[in-house]
C-alpha atoms as a PDB file:
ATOM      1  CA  UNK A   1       0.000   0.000   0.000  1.00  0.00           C
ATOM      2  CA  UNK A   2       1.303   3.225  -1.282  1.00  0.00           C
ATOM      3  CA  UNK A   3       1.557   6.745   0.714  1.00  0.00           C
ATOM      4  CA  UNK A   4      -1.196   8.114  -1.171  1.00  0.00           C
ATOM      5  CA  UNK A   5      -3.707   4.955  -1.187  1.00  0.00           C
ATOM      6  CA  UNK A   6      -3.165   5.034   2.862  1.00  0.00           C
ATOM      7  CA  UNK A   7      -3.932   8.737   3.208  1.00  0.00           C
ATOM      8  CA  UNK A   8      -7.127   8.383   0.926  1.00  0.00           C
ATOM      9  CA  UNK A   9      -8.687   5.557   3.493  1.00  0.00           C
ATOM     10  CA  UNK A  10     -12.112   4.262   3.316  1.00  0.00           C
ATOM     11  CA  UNK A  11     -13.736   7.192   2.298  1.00  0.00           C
ATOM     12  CA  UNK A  12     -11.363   8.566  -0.366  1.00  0.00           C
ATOM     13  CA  UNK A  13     -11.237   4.771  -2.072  1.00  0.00           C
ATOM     14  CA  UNK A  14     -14.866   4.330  -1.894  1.00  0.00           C
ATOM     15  CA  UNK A  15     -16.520   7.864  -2.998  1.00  0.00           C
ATOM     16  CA  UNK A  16     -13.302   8.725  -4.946  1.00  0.00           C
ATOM     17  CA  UNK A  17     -14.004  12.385  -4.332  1.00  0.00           C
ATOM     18  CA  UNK A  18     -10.448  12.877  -4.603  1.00  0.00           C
ATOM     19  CA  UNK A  19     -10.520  11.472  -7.950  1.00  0.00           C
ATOM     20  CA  UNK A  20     -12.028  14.070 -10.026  1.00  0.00           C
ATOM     21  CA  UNK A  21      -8.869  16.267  -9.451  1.00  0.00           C
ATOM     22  CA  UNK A  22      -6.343  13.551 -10.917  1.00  0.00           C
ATOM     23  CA  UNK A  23      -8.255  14.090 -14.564  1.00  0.00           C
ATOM     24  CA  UNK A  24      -7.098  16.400 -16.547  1.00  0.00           C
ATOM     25  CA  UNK A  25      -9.577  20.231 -17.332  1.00  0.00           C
ATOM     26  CA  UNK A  26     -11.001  18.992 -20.946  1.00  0.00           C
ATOM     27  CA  UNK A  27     -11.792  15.350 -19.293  1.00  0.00           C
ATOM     28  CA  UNK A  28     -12.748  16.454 -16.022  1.00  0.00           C
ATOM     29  CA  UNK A  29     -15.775  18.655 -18.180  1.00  0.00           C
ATOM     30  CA  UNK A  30     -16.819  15.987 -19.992  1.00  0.00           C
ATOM     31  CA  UNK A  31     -17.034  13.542 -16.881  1.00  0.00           C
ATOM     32  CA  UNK A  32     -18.996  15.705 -15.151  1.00  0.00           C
ATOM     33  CA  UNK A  33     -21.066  16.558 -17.800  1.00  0.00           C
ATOM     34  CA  UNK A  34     -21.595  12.958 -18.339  1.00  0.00           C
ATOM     35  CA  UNK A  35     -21.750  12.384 -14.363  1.00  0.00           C
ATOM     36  CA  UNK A  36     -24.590  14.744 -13.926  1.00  0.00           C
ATOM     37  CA  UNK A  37     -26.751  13.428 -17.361  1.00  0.00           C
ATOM     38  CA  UNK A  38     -26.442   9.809 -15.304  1.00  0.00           C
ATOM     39  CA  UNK A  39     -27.320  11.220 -11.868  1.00  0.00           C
ATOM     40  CA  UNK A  40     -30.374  13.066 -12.386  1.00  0.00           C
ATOM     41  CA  UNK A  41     -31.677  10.013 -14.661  1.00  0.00           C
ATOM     42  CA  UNK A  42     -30.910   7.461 -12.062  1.00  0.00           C
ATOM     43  CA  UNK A  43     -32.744   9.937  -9.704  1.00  0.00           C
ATOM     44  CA  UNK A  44     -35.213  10.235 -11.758  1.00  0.00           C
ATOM     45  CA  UNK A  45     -35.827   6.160 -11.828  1.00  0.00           C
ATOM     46  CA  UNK A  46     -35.534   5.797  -7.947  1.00  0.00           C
ATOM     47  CA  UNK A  47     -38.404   8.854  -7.243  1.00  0.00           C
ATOM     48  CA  UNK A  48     -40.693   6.992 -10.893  1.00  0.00           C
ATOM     49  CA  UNK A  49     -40.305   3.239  -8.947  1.00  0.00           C
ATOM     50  CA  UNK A  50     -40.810   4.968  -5.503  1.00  0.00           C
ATOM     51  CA  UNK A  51     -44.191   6.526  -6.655  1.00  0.00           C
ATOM     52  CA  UNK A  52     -44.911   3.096  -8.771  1.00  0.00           C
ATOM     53  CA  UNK A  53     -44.554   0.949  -5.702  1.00  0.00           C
ATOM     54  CA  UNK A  54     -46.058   3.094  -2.975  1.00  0.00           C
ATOM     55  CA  UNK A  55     -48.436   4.505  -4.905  1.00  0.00           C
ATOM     56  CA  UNK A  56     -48.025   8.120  -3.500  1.00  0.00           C
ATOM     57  CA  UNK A  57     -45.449  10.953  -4.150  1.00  0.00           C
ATOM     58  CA  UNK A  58     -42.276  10.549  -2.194  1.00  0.00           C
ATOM     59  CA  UNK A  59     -41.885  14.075   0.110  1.00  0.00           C
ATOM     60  CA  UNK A  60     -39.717  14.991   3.113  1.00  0.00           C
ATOM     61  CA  UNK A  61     -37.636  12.275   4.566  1.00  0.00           C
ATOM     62  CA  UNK A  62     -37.664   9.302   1.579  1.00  0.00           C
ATOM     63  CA  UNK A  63     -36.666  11.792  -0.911  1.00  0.00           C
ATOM     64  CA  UNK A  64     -33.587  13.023   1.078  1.00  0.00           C
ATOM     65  CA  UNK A  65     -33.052   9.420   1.555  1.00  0.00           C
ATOM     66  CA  UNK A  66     -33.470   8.765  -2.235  1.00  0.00           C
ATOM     67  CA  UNK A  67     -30.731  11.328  -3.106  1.00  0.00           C
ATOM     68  CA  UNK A  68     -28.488  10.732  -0.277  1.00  0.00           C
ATOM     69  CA  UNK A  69     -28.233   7.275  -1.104  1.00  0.00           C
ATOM     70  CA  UNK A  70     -28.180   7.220  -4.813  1.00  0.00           C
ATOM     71  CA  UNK A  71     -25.384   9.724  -5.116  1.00  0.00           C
ATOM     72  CA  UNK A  72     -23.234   7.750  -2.365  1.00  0.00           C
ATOM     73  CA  UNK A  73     -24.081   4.547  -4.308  1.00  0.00           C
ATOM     74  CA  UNK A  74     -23.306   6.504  -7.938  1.00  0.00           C
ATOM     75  CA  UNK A  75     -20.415   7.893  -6.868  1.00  0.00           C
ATOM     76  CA  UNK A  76     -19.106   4.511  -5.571  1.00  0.00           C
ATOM     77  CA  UNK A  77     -19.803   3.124  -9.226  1.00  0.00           C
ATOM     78  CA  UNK A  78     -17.986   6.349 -11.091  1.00  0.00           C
ATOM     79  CA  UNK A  79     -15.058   5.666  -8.615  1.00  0.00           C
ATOM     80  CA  UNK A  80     -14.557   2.174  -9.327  1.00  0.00           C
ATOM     81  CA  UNK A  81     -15.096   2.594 -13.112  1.00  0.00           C
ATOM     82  CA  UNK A  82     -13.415   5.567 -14.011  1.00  0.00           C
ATOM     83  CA  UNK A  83     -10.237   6.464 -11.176  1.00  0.00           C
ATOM     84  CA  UNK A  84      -9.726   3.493  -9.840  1.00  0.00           C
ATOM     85  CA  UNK A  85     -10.154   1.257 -12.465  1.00  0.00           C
ATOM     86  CA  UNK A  86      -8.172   2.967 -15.128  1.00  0.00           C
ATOM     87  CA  UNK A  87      -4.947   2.402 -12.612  1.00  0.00           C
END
C-alpha cells in the first residue's frame, strides 16, 4: 500500500471524491457533464419506482433518503469505473 492509497482511506477509495482532481480540465468537463446526465436520470428512476410501488409521491424524509443514497451509491460506481479502475 502506497503513501497516497493510505492517506485516501475508506472514504477517499470508496466515494473517490479525490478522484475528479487527478483528470485532466477537458476530461474532467466531460465527466462531469456525463456524471450529472447519469445522476439526475438514475434519480429520476428511484423517485418513478418509488411513486410506482407506494403509490403516493415521495416528500420529506424518503426523498432526502433517495438522493443521499443514490449519489453515495453513484459515486461509488464512477469511482470504481473511471479512477480506480483505469490504474
Amino acid at each position: 500500500m502506497d503513501k497516497e492509497e493510505h492517506e485516501r482511506g475508506f472514504i477517499g477509495k470508496w466515494f473517490g471524491f479525490q478522484g475528479w482532481s487527478a483528470m485532466s480540465g477537458k476530461a474532467r468537463i466531460f465527466t462531469q457533464i456525463i456524471y450529472r446526465v447519469f445522476f439526475l436520470l438514475g434519480l429520476a428512476v428511484l423517485i418513478i419506482g418509488y411513486g410506482t410501488v407506494t403509490g403516493s409521491d415521495p416528500g420529506g424524509l424518503p426523498i432526502l433518503l433517495m438522493i443521499g443514497g443514490w449519489f453515495l451509491l453513484f459515486q461509488a460506481m464512477v469511482n470504481f469505473i473511471f479512477v480506480e479502475g483505469s490504474r
